[in-house]
Protein backbone atom coordinates (compact mmCIF):
# COMPACT_ATOMS: atom_id res chain seq x y z
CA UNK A 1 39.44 144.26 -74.59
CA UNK A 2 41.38 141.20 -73.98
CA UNK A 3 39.27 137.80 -73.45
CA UNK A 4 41.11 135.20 -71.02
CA UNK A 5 41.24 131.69 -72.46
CA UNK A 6 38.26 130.83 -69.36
CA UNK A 7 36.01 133.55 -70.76
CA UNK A 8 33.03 133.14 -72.46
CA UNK A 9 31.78 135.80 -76.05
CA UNK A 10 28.01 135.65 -76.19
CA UNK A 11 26.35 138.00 -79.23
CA UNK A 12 22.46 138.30 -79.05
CA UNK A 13 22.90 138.18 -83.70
CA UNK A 14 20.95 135.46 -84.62
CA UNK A 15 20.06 134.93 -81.54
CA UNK A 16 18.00 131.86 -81.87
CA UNK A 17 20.03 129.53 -79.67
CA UNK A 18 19.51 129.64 -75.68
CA UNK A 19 23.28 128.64 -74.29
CA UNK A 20 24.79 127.08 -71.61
CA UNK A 21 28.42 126.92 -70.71
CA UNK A 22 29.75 123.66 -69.51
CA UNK A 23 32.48 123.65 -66.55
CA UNK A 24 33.92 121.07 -64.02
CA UNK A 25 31.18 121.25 -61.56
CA UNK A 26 28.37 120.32 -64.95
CA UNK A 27 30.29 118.57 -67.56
CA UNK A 28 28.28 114.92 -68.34
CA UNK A 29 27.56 112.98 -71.27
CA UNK A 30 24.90 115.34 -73.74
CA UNK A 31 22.10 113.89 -72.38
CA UNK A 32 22.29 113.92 -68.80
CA UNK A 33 23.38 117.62 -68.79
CA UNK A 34 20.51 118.71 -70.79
CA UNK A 35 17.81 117.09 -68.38
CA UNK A 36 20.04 118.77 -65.10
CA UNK A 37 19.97 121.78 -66.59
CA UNK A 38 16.93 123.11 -68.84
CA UNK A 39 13.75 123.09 -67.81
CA UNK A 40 11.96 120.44 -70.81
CA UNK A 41 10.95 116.95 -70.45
CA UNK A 42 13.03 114.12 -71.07
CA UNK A 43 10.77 113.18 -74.46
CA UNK A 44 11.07 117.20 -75.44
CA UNK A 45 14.88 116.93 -74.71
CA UNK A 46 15.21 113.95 -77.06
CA UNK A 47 12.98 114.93 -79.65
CA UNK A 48 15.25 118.42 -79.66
CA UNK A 49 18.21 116.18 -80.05
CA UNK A 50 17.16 114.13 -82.61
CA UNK A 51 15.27 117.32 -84.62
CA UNK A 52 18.93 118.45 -84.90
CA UNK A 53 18.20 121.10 -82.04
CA UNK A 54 21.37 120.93 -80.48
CA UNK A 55 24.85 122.50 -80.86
CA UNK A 56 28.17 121.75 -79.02
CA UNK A 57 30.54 124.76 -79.92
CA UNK A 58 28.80 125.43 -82.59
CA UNK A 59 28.42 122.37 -84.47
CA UNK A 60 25.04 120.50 -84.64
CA UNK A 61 25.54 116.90 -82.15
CA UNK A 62 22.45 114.64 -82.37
CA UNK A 63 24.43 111.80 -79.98
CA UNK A 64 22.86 111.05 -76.85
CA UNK A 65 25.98 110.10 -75.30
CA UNK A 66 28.11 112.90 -76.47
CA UNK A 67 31.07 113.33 -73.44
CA UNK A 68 31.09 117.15 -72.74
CA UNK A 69 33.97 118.50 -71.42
CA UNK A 70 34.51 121.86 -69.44
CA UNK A 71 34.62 125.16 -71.47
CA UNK A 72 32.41 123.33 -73.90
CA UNK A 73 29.20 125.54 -74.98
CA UNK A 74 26.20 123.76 -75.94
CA UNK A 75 23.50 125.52 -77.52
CA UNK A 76 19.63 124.99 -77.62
CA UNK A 77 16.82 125.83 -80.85
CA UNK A 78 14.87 128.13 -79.16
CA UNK A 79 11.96 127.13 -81.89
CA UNK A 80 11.94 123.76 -80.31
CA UNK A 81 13.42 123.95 -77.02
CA UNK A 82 12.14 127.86 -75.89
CA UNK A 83 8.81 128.40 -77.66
CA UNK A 84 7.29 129.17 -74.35
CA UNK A 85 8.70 132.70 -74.35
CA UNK A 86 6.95 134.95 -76.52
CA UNK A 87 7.55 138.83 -76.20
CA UNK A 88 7.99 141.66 -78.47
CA UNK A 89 9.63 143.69 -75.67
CA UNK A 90 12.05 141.09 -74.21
CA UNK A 91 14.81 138.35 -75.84
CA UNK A 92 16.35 136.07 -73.97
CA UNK A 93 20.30 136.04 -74.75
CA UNK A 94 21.19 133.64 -71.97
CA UNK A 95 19.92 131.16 -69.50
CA UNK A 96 21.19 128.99 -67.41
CA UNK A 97 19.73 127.47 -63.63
CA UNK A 98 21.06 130.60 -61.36
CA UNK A 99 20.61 133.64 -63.83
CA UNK A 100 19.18 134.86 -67.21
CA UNK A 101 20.43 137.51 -69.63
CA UNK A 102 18.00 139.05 -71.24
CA UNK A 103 17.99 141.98 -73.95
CA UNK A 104 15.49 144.59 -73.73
CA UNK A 105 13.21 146.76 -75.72
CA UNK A 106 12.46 150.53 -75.09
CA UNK A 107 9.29 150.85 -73.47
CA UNK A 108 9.32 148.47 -70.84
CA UNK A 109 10.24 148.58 -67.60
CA UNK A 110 12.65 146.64 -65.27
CA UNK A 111 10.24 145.63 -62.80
CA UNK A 112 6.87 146.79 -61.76
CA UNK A 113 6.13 150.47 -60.62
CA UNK A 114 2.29 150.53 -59.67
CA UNK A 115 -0.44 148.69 -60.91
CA UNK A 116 -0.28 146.49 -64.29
CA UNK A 117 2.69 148.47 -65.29
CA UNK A 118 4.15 146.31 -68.09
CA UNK A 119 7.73 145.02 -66.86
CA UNK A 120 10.28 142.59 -67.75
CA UNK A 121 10.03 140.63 -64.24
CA UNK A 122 6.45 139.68 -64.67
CA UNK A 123 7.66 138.84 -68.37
CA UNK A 124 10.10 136.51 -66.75
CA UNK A 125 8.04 135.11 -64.05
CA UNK A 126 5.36 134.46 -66.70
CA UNK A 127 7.82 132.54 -68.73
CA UNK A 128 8.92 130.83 -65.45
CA UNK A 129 5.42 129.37 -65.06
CA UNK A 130 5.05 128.05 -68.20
CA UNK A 131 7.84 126.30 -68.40
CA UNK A 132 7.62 124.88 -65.18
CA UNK A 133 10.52 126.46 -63.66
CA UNK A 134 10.21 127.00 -59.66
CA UNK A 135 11.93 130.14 -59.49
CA UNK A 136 11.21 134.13 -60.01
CA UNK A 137 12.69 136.18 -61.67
CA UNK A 138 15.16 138.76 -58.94
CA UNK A 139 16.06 142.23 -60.16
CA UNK A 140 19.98 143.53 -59.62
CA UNK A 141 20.12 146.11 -61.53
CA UNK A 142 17.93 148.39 -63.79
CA UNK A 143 17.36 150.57 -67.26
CA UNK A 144 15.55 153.41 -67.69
CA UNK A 145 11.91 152.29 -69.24
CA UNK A 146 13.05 154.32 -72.69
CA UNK A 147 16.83 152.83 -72.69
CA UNK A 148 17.16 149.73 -74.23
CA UNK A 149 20.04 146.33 -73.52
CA UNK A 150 21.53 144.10 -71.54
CA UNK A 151 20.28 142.85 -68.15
CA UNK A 152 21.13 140.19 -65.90
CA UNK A 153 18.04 138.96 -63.46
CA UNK A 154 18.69 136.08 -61.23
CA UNK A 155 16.52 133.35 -60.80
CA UNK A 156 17.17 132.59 -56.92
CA UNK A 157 17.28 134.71 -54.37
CA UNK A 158 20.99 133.30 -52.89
CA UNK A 159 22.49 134.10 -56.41
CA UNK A 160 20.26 137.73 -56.02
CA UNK A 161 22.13 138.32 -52.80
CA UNK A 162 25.65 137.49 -54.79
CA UNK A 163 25.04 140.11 -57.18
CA UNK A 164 23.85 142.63 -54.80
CA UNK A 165 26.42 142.92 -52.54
CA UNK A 166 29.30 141.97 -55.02
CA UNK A 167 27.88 143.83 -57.97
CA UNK A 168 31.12 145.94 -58.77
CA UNK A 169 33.71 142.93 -58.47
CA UNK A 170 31.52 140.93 -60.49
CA UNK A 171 30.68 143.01 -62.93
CA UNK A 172 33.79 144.60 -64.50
CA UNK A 173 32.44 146.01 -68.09
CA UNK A 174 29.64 147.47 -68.86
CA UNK A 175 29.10 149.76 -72.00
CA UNK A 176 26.47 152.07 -74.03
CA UNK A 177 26.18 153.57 -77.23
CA UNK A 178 24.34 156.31 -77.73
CA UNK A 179 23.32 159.47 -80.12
CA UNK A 180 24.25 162.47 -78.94
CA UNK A 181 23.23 166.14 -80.14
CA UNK A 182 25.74 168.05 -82.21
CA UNK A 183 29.87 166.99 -83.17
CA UNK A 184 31.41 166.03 -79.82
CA UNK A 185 34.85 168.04 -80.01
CA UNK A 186 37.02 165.27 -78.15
CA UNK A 187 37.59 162.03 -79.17
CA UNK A 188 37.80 160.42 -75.84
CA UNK A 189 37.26 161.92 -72.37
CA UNK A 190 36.60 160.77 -68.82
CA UNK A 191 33.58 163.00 -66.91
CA UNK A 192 33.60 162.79 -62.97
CA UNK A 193 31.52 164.78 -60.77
CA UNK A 194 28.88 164.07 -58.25
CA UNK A 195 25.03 163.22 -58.58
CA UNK A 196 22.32 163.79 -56.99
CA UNK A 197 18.35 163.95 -56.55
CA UNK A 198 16.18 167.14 -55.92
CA UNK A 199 12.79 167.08 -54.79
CA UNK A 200 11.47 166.69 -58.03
CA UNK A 201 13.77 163.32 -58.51
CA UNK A 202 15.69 164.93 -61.26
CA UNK A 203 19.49 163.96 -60.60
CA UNK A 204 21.30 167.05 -60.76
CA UNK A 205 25.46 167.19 -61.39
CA UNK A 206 27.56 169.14 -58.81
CA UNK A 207 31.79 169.33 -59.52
CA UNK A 208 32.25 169.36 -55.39
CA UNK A 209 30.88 167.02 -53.00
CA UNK A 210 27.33 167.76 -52.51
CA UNK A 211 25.71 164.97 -50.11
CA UNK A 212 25.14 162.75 -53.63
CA UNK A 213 26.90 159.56 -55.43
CA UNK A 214 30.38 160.04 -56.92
CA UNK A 215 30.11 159.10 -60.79
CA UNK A 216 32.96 158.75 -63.62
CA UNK A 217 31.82 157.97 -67.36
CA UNK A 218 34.03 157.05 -69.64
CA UNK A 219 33.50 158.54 -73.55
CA UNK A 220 34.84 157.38 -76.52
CA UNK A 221 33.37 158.98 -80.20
CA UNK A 222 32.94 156.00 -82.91
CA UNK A 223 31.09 158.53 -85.39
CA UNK A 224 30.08 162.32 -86.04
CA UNK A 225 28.87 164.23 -87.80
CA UNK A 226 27.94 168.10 -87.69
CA UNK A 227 24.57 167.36 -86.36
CA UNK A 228 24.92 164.23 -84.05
CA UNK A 229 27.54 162.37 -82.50
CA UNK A 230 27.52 158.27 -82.23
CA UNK A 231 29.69 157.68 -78.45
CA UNK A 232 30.73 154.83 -76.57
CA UNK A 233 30.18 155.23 -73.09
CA UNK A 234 31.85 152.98 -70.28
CA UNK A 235 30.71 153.17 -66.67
CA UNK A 236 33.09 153.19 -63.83
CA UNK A 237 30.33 153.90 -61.63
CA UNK A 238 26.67 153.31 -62.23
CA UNK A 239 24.61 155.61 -60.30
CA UNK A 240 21.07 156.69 -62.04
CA UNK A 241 20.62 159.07 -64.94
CA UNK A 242 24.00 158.88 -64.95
CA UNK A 243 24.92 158.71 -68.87
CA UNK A 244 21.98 160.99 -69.47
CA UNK A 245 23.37 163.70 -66.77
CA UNK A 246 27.05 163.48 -68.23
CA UNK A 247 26.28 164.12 -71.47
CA UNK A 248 23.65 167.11 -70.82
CA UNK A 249 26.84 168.30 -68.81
CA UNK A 250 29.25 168.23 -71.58
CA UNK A 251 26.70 170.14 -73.79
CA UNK A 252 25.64 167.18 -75.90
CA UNK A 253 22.79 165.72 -74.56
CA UNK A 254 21.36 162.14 -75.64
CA UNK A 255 18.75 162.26 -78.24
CA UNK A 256 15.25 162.22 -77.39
CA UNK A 257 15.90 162.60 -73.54
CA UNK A 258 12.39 164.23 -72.60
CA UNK A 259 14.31 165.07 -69.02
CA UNK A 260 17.57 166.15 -69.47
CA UNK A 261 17.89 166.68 -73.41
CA UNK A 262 17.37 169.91 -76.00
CA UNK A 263 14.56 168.56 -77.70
CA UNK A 264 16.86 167.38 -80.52
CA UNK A 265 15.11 163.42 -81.50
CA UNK A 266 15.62 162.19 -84.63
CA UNK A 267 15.06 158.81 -84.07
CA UNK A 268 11.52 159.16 -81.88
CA UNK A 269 13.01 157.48 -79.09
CA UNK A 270 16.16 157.70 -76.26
CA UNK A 271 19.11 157.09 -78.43
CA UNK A 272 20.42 154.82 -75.23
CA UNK A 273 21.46 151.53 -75.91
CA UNK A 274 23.50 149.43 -73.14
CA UNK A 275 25.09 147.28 -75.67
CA UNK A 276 27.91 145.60 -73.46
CA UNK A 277 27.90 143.58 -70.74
CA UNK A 278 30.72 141.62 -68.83
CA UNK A 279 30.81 139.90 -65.90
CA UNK A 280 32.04 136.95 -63.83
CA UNK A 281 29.07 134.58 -63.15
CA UNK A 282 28.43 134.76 -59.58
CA UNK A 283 28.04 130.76 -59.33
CA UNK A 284 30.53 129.16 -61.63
CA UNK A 285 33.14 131.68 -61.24
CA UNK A 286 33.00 131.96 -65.44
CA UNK A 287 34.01 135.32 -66.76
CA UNK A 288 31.33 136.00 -69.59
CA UNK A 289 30.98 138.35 -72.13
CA UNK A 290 27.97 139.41 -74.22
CA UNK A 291 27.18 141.67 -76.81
CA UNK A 292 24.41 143.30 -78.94
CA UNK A 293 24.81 145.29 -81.83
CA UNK A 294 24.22 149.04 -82.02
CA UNK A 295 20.62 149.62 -83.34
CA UNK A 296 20.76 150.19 -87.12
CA UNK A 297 18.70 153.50 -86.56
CA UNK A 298 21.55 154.62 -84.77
CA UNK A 299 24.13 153.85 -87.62
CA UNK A 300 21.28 155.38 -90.29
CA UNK A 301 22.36 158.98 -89.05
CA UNK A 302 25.77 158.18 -89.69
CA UNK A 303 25.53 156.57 -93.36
């Protein structure tokens, strides 16, 4: 996929750095557009700078009156700058004052569903509080509790509204790996058909109009072998179950789907892993890329 020259390549590796993309509307000397845009003291801001905290595409600047410039990227220690957030189910890839990026674990969900459930809004909102941020965390979009990735949350409800109602312009890649059961024949495909819910809420596929959602999945195989198949899967649609459906439909169901799979799990999990995510920030106008790497339990089957 072909990156324009105002795009921006985020990869949650090493992902120790909080960043923040600089652009017309932001651009100030170092300083000034660290204490308009992350939530710290002055004093912690400085002592970050000075502690050698602070990168500016990628090279470590410890001037206070360093001239940014737009399309610069300046990037912040989480150890000194981000110790407030502290969770074993959620990593923050990217933050900024209108959204946050966040990469998720499997067994958490995307917001709350009934009492106490463990979810990565209240994770957010927690880490809101303590760092003194006045906003809450606003869900556009979701993953399955057992499906791990990408997510964007907003932090405002205008910028909510944005994504909401704008979510397929804005959004225009979004891509999962997964483990499938048994050696997918094709290399590539496309699957199309429509989706919907029975009674029970298990989405059920249907190759003529049937009341439900339209839904096209795009496949491409990266590995095989005679037992499991490692696929690429890119969304043209995103309607729910809908990876989990496709596959079941093409006879290779994801691994360690409880719902819609064989019973094949190798890996004691859902082998479901939204690694990609692209999108054009619904503020700045910035097209913005980020990336995780496929879980190394998913590449062990294939070694």
């Amino acid at each position: 996929m072909a990156r324009q020259n105002n795009q921006k390549f985020y990869t949650t590796q090493g992902g120790d750095y909080a960043q923040y993309p600089v652009n017309d509307s932001n651009k100030a000397p170092l300083l000034e557009f660290l204490i308009n845009n992350v939530s710290e003291s002055r004093n912690k801001i400085k002592a970050t700078l000075q502690g050698r905290g602070i990168k500016v595409n990628g090279k470590v600047v410890t001037q206070f009156d360093f001239q940014l410039n737009a399309g610069d990227k300046v990037s912040i220690s989480r150890h000194k700058n981000n110790n407030l957030f502290k969770s074993r189910y959620v990593k923050i890839v990217y933050e900024d004052r209108w959204i946050v990026v966040v990469e998720k674990n499997i067994g958490i969900l995307s917001m709350a569903a009934g009492h106490s459930s463990l979810n990565v809004k209240s994770v957010l909102d927690d880490y809101f509080h303590k760092s003194r941020q006045k906003c809450r965390a606003h869900v556009v979009h979701r993953l399955d509790r057992d499906t791990s990735g990408l997510m964007i949350y907003a932090k405002d409800m205008e910028t909510e509204q944005i994504l909401e109602h704008n979510w397929h312009q804005i959004v225009y890649d979004r891509r999962y790996v997964a483990v499938v059961s048994g050696e997918m024949e094709s290399d590539e495909g496309t699957i199309a058909n429509w989706l919907k819910d029975n009674k029970a809420y298990v989405t059920y596929s249907s190759p003529v109009d049937n009341g439900g959602k339209y839904a096209v999945t795009h496949y491409h195989v990266l590995n095989r072998t005679t037992d499991h198949s490692l696929v690429e899967y890119r969304l043209e649609t995103g309607r729910k179950n809908q990876i989990r459906v496709h596959s079941a439909d093409m006879a290779h169901p994801v691994c360690g789907d409880t719902k819609y799979g064989n019973g094949d799990d190798p890996l004691h999990r859902l082998c479901l892993h939204a690694y990609m995510l692209c999108f054009t920030h619904p503020i700045t106008g910035e097209r913005m890329e980020f990336a995780t790497p496929i879980p190394t339990s998913f590449r062990s089957l294939f070694t």
